[in-house]
C-alpha atoms as a PDB file:
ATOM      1  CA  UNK A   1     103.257 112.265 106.230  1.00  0.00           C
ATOM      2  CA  UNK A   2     104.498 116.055 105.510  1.00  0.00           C
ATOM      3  CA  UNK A   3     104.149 118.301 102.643  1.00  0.00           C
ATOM      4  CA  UNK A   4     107.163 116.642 100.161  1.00  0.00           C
ATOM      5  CA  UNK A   5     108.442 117.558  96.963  1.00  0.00           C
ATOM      6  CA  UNK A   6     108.939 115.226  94.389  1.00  0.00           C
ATOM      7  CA  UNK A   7     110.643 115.863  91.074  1.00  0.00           C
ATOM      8  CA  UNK A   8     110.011 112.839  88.276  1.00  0.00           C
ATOM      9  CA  UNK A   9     112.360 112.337  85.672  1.00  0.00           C
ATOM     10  CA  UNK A  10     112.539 110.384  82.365  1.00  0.00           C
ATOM     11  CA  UNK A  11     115.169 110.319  80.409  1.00  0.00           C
ATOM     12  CA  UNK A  12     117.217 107.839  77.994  1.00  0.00           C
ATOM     13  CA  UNK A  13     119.771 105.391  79.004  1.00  0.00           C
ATOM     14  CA  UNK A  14     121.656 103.821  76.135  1.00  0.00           C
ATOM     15  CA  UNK A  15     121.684  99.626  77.196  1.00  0.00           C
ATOM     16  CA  UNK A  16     125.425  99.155  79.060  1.00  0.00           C
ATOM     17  CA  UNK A  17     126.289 102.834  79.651  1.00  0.00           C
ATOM     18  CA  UNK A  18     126.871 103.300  82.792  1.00  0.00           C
ATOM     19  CA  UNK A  19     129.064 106.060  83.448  1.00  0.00           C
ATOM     20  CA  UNK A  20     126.959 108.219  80.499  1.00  0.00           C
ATOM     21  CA  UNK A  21     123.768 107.330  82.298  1.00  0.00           C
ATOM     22  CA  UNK A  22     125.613 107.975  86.139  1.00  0.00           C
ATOM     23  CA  UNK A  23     126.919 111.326  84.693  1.00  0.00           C
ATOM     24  CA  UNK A  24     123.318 112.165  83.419  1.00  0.00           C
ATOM     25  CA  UNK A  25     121.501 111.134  86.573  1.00  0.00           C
ATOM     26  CA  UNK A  26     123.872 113.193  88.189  1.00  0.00           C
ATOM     27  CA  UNK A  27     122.718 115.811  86.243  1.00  0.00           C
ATOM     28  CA  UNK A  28     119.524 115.760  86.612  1.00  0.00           C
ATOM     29  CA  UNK A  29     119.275 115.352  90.567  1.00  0.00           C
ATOM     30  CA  UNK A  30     121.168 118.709  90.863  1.00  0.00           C
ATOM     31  CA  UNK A  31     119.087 120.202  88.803  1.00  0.00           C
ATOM     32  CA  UNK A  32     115.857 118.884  90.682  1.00  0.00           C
ATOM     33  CA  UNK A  33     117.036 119.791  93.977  1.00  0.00           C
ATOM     34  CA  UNK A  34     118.169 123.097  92.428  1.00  0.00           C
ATOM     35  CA  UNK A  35     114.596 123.816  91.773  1.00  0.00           C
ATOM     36  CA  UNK A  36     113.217 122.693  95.294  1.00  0.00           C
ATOM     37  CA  UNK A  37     112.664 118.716  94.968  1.00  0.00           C
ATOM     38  CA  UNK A  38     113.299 116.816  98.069  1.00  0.00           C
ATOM     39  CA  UNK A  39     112.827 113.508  96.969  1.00  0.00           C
ATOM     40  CA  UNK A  40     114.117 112.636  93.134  1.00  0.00           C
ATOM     41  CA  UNK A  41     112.502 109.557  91.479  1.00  0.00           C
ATOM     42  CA  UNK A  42     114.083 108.060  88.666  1.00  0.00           C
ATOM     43  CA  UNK A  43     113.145 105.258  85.892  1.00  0.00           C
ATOM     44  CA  UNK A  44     113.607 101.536  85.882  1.00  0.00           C
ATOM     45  CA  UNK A  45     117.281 100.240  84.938  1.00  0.00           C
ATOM     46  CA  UNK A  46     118.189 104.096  84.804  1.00  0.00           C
ATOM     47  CA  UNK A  47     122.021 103.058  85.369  1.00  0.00           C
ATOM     48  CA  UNK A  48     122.758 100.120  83.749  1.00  0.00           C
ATOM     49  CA  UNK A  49     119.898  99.909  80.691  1.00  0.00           C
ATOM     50  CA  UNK A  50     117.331  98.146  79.981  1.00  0.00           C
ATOM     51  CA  UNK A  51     117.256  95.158  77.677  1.00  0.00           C
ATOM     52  CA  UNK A  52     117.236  91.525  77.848  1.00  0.00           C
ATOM     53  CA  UNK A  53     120.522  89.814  76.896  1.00  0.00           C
ATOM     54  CA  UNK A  54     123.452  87.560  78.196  1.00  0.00           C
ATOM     55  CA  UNK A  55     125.357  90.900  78.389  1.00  0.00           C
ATOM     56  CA  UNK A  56     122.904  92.410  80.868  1.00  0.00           C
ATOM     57  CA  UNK A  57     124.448  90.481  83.663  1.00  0.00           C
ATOM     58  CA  UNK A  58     127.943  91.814  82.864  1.00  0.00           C
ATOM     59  CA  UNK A  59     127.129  95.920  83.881  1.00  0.00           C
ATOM     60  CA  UNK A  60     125.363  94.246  87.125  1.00  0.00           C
ATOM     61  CA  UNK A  61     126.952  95.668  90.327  1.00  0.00           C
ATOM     62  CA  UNK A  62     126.550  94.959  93.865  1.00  0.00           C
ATOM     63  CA  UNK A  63     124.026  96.966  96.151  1.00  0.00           C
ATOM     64  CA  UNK A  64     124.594  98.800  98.627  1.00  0.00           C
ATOM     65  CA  UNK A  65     128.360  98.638  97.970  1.00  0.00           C
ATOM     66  CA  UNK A  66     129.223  99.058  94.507  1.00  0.00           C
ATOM     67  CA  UNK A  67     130.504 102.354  92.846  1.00  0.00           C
ATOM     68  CA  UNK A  68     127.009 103.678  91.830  1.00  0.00           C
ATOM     69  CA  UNK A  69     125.021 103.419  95.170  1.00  0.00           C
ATOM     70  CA  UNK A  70     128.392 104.937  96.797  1.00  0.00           C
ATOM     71  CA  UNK A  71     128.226 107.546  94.276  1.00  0.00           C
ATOM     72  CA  UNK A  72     124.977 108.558  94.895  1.00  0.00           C
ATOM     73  CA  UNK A  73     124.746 108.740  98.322  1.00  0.00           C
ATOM     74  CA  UNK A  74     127.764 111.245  98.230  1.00  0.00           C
ATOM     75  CA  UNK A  75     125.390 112.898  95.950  1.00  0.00           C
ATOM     76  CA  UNK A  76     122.309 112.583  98.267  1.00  0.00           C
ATOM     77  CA  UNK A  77     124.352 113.836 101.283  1.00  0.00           C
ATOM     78  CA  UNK A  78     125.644 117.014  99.402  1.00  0.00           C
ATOM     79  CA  UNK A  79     122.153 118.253  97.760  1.00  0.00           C
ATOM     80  CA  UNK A  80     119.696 117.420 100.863  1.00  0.00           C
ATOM     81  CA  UNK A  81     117.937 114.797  98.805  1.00  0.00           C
ATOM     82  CA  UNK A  82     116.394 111.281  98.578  1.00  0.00           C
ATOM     83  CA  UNK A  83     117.153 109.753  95.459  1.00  0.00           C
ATOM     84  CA  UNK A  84     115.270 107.048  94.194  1.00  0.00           C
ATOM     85  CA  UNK A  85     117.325 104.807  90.856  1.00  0.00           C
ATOM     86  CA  UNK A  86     117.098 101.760  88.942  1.00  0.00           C
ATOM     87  CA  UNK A  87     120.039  99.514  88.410  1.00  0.00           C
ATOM     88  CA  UNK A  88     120.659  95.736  87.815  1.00  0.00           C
ATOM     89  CA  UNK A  89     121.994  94.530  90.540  1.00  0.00           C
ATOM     90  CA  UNK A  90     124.631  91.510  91.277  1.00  0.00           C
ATOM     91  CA  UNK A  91     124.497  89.102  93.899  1.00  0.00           C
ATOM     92  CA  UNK A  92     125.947  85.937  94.992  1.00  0.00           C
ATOM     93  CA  UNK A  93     126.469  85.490  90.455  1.00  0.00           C
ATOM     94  CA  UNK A  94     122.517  86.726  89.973  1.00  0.00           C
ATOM     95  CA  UNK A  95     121.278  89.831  88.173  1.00  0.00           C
ATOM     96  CA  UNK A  96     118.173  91.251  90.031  1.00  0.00           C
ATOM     97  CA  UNK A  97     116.285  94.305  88.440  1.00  0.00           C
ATOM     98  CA  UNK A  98     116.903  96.866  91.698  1.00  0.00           C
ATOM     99  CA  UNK A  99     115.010  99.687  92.285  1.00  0.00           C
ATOM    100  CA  UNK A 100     117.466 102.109  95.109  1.00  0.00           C
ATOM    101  CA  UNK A 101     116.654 104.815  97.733  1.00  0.00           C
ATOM    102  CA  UNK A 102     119.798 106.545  99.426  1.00  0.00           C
ATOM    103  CA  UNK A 103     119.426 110.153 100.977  1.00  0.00           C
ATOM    104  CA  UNK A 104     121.384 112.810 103.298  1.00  0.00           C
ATOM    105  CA  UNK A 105     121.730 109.740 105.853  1.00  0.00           C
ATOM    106  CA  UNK A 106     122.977 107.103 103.324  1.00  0.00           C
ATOM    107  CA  UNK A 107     121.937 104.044 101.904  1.00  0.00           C
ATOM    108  CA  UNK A 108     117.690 103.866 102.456  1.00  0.00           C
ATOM    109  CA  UNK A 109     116.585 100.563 100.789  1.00  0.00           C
ATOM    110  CA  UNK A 110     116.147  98.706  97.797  1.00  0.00           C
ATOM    111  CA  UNK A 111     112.946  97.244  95.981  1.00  0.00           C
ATOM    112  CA  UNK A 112     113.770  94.376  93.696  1.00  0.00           C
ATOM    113  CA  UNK A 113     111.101  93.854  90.447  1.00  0.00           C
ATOM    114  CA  UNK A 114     108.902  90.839  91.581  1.00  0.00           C
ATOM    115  CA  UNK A 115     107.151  89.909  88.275  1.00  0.00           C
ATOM    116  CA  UNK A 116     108.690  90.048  84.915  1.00  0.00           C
ATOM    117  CA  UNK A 117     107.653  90.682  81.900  1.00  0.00           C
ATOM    118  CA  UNK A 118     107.833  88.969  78.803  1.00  0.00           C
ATOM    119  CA  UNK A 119     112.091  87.996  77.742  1.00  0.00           C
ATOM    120  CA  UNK A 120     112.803  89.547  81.456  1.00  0.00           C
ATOM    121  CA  UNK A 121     111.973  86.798  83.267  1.00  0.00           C
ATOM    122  CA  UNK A 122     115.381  84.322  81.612  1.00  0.00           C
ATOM    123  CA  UNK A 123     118.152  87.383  82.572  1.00  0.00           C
ATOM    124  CA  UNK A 124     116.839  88.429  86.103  1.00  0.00           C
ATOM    125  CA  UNK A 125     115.725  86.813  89.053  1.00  0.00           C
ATOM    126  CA  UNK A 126     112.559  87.897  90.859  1.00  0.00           C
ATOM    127  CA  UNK A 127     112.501  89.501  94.067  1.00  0.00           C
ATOM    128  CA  UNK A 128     110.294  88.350  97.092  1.00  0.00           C
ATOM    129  CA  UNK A 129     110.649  91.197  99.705  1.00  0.00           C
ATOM    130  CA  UNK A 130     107.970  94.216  99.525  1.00  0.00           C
ATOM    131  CA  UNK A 131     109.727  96.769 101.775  1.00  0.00           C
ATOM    132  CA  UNK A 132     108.579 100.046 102.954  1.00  0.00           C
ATOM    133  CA  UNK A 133     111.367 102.526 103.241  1.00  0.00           C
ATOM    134  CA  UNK A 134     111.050 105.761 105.438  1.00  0.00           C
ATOM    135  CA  UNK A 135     112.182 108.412 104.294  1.00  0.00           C
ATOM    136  CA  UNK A 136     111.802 111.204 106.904  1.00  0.00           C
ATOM    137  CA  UNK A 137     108.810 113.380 105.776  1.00  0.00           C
ATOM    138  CA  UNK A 138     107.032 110.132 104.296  1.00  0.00           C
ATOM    139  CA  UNK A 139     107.089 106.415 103.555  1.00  0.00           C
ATOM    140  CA  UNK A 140     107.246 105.168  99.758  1.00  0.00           C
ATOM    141  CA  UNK A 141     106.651 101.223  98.643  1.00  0.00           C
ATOM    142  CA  UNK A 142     107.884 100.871  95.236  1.00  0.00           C
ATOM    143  CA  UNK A 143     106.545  98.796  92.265  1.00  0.00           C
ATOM    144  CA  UNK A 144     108.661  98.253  89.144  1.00  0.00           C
ATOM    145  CA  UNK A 145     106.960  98.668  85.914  1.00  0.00           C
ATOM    146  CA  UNK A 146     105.009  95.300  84.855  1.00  0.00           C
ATOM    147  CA  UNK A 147     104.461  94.797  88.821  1.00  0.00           C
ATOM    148  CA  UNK A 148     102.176  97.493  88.571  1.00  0.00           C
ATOM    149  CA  UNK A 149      99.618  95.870  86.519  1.00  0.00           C
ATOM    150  CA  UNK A 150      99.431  93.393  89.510  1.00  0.00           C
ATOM    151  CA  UNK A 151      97.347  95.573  92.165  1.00  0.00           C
ATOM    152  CA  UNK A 152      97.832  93.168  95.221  1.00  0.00           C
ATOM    153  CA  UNK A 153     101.717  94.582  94.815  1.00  0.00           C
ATOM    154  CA  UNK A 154     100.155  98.468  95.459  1.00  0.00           C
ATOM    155  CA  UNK A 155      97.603  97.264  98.283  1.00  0.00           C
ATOM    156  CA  UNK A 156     100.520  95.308 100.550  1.00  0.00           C
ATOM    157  CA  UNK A 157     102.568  98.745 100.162  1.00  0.00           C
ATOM    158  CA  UNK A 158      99.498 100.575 101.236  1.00  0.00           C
ATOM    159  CA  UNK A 159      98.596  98.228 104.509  1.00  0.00           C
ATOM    160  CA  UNK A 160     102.536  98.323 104.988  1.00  0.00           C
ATOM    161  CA  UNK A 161     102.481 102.153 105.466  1.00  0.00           C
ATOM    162  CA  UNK A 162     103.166 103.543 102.318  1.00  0.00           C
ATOM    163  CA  UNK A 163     102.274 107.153 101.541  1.00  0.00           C
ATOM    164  CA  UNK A 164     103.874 107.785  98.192  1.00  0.00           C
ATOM    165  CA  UNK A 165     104.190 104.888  95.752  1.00  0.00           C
ATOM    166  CA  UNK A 166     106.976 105.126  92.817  1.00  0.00           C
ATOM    167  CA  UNK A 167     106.361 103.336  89.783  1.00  0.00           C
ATOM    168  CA  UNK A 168     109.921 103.369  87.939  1.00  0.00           C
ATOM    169  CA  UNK A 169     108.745 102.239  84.336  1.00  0.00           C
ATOM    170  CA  UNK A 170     111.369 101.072  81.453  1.00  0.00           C
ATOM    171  CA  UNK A 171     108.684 100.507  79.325  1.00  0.00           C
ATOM    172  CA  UNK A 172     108.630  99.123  75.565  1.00  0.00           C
ATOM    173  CA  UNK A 173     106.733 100.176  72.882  1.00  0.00           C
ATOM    174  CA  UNK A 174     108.848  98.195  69.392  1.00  0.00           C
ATOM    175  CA  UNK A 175     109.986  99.320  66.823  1.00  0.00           C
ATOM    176  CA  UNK A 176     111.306 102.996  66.284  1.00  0.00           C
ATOM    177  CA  UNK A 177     109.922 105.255  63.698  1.00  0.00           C
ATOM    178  CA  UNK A 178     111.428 108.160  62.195  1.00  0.00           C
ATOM    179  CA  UNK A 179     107.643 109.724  61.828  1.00  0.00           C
ATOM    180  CA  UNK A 180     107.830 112.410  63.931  1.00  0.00           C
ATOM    181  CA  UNK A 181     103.519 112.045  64.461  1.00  0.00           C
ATOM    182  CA  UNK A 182     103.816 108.846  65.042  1.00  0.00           C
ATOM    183  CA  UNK A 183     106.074 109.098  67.654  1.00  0.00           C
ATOM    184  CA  UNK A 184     104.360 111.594  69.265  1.00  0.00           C
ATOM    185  CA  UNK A 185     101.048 109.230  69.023  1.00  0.00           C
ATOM    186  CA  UNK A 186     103.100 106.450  70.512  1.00  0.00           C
ATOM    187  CA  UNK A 187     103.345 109.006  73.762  1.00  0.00           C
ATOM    188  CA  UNK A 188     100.031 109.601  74.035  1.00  0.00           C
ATOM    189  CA  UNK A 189      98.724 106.413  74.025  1.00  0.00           C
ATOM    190  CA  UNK A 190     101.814 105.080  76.467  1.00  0.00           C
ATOM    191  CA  UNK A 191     100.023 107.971  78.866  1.00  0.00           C
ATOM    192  CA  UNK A 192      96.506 106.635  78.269  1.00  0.00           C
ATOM    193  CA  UNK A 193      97.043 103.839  79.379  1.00  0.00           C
ATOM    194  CA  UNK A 194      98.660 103.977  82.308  1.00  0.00           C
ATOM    195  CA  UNK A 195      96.475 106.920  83.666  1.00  0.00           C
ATOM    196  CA  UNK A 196      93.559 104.104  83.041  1.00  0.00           C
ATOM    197  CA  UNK A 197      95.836 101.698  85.390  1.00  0.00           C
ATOM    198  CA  UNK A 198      96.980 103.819  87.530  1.00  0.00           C
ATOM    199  CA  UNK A 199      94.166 106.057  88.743  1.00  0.00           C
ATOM    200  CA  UNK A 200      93.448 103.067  90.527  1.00  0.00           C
ATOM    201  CA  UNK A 201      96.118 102.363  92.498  1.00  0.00           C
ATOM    202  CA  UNK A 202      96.209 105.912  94.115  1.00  0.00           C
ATOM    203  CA  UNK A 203      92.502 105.818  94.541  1.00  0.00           C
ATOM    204  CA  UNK A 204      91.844 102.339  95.920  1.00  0.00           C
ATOM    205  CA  UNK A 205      94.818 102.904  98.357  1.00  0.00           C
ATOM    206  CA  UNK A 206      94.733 106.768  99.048  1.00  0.00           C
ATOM    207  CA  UNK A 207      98.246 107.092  98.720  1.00  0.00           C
ATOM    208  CA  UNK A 208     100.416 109.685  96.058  1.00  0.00           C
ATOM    209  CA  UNK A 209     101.663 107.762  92.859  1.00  0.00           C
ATOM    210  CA  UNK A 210     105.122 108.760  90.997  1.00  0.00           C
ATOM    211  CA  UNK A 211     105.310 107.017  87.684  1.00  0.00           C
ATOM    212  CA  UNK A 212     108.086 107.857  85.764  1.00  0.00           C
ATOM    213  CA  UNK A 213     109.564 106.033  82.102  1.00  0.00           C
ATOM    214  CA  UNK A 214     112.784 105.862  80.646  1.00  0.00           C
ATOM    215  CA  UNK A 215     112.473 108.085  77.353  1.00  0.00           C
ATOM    216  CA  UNK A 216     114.063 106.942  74.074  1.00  0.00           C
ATOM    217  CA  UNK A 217     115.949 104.345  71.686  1.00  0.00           C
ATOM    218  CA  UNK A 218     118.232 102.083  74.422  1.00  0.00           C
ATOM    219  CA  UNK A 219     119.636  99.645  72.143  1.00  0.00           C
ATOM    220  CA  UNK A 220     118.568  97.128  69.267  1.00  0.00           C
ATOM    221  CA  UNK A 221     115.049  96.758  69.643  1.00  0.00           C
ATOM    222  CA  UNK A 222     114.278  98.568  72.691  1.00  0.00           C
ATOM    223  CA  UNK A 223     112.621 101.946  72.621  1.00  0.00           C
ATOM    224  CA  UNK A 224     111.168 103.589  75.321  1.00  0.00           C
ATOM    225  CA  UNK A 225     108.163 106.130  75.374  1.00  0.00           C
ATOM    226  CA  UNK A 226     108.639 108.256  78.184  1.00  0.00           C
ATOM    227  CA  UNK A 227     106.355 110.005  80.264  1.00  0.00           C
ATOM    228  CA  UNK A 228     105.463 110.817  83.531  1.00  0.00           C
ATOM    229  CA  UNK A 229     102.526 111.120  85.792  1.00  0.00           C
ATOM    230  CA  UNK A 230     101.668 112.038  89.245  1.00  0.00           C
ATOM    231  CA  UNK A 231      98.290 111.273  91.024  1.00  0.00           C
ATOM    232  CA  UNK A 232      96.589 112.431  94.418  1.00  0.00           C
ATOM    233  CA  UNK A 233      95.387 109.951  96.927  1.00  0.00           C
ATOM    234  CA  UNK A 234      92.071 110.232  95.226  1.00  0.00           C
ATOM    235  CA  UNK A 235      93.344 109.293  91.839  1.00  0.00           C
ATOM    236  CA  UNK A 236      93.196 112.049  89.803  1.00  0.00           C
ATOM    237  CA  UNK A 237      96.075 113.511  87.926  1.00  0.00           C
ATOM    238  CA  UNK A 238      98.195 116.318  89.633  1.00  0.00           C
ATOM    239  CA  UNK A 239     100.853 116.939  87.248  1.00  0.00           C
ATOM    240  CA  UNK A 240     102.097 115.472  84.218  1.00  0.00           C
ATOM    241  CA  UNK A 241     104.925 115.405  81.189  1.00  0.00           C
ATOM    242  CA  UNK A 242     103.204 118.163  78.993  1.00  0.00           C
ATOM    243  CA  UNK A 243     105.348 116.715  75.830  1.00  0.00           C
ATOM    244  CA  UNK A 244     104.369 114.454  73.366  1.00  0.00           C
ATOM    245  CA  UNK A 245     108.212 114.297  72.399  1.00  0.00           C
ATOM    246  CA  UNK A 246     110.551 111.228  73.422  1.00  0.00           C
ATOM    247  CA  UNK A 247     112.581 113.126  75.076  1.00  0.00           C
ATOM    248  CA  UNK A 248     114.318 113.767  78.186  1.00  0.00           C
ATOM    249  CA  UNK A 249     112.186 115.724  80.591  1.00  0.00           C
ATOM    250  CA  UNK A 250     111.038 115.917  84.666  1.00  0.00           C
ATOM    251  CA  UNK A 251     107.980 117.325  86.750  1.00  0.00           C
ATOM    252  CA  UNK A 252     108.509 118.852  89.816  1.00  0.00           C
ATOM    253  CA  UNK A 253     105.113 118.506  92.107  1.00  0.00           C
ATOM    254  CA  UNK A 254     104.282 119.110  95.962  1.00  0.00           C
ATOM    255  CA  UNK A 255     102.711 116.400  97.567  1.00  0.00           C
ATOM    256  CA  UNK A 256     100.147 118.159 100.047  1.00  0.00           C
ATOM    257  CA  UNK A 257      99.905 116.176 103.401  1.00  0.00           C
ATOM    258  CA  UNK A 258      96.099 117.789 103.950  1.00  0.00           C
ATOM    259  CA  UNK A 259      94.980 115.820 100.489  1.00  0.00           C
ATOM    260  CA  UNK A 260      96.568 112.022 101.904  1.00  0.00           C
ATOM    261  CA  UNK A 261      95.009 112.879 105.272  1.00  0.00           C
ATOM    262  CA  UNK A 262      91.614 113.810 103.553  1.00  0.00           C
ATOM    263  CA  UNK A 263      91.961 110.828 101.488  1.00  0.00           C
ATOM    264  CA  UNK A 264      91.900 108.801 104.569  1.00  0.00           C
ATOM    265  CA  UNK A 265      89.301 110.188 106.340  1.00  0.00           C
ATOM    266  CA  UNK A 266      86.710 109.756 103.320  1.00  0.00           C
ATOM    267  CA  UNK A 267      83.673 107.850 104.831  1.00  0.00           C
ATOM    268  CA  UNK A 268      84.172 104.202 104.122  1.00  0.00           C
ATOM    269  CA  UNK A 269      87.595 104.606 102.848  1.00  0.00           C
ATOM    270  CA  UNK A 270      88.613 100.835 102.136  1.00  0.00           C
ATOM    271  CA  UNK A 271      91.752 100.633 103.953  1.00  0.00           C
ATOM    272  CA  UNK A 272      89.507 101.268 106.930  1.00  0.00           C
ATOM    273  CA  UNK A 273      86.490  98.948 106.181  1.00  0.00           C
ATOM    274  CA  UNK A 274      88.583  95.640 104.592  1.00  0.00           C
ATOM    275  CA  UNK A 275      88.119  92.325 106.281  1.00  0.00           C
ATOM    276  CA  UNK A 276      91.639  90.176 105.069  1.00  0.00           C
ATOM    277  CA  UNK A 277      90.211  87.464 107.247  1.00  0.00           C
ATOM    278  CA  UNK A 278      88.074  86.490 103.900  1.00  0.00           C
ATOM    279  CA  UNK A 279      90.630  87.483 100.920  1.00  0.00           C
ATOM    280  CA  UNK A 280      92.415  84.064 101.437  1.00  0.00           C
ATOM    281  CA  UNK A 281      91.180  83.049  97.943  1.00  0.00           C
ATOM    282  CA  UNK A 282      93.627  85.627  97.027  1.00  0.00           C
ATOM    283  CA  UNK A 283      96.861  83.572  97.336  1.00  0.00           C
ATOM    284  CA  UNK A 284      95.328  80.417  95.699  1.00  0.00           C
ATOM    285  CA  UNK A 285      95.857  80.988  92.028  1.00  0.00           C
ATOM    286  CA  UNK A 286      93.621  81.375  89.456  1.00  0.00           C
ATOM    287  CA  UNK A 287      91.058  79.036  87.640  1.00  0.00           C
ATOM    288  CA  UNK A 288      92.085  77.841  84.470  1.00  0.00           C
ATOM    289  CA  UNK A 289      95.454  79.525  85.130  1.00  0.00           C
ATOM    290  CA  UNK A 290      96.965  76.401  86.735  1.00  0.00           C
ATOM    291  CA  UNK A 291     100.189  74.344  84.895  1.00  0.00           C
ATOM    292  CA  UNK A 292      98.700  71.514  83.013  1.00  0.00           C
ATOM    293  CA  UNK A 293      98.530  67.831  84.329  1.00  0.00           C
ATOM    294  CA  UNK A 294     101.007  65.148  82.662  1.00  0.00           C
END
């Protein structure tokens, strides 16, 4: 890994706007890589919005070919960057919940959401691929939102390489409120949380986490709460969203080489010391978790 640069946005994307969300994405990159970033991470379903309905499959588009992906990596290619986006993406008639990477040399990769959550799971299928895509200065596994809760999803990325893990959250918090204090409360707690999960995944794995939310009301009954958070190989926070607003917002952070290397070098780091010839308990389900007899 190098020193990288990494600029985290969140921001709103109204459910089936594309070209408003494109144009803002757009936006927002150019602005990052105005201020230095190198690699640009954005939220889950960024392009085409998040929500669960019939209509989700209709703003689908094909990846690496449609307009978007084409789009970007003109985009990519002109600013210097890597770009990291979420968009639903069509194939062979099926909507998959896509998570892309294209930079200066073009299309990158693509991480497709593996677990879904709650209403998710009847308008996408799942992925089954875990890639890790190198960038140039580092390689980055990706988990998309809810497959973040599952920490098996962060470890393969780890063994696979990975030295900076993005999160991409569109994550739901209910109803919206017009109280301005309660919105604000609804941030906090959103951050709480995930700094409990997350400090985990960097530190167990000694890799640099990007997590990053869409921000904001999308469409009937889906509301977003923003923020972001990066955190060091050793788990602690090293920049943040500084907001309790829902609004649109990004983080610019350097990623230091020295602090993955140290990471790694910690006496019995666990990547080192791990025996996987005993963790085959691990792929044979749960007790009391197993589908019911007839």
């Amino acid at each position: 890994m190098e020193d990288l640069v990494v600029a985290a946005v969140q921001m709103n994307a109204p459910l089936g706007e594309v070209q408003r969300n494109r144009e803002e994405v757009v936006r927002w990159a150019r602005q990052a890589a105005h201020e230095g970033a190198e690699l640009v991470c954005f939220p889950e379903l960024i392009i085409t919005g998040h929500w669960v309905a019939p209509e989700a499959w209709d703003v689908c588009e094909p990846v690496p070919d449609g307009e978007t992906t084409r789009l970007l990596v003109r985009l990519a290619g002109e600013l210097g960057v890597t770009i990291s986006f979420g968009i639903g993406e069509l194939e062979h008639g099926l909507a998959y919940n896509t998570q892309v990477i294209v930079g200066p040399e073009g299309y990158l990769g693509k991480q497709r959401k593996l677990h879904m959550s709650r209403d998710e799971y009847f308008h996408y299928r799942t992925g089954t691929r875990m890639p890790v895509i190198d960038i140039g200065k580092c390689k980055v596994g990706i988990g998309i939102c809810y497959d973040n809760m599952l920490p098996e999803v962060a470890r393969i990325a780890a063994v696979r390489g990975a030295e900076v893990y993005l999160m991409p959250h569109a994550s739901r918090f209910g109803e919206w409120t017009s109280d301005a204090d309660r919105r604000q409360q609804i941030v906090r707690s959103h951050k709480q949380a995930h700094r409990k999960y997350y400090t985990s995944r960097a530190y167990d794995n000694g890799m640099f986490v990007v997590d990053c939310n869409q921000a904001g009301p999308a469409g009937p009954n889906t509301n977003h709460a923003g923020g972001i958070l990066i955190f060091g190989p050793d788990g602690e926070v090293i920049a943040e969203s500084v907001t309790d607003w829902i609004e649109d917002d990004m983080v610019i952070c350097e990623l230091s080489a020295e602090a993955y290397a140290a990471r790694r070098r910690a006496a019995c780091f666990n990547l080192q010391t791990r025996r996987p010839e005993i963790y085959g308990a691990l792929a044979e389900g749960a007790p009391g978790l197993a589908a019911p007899a007839d």
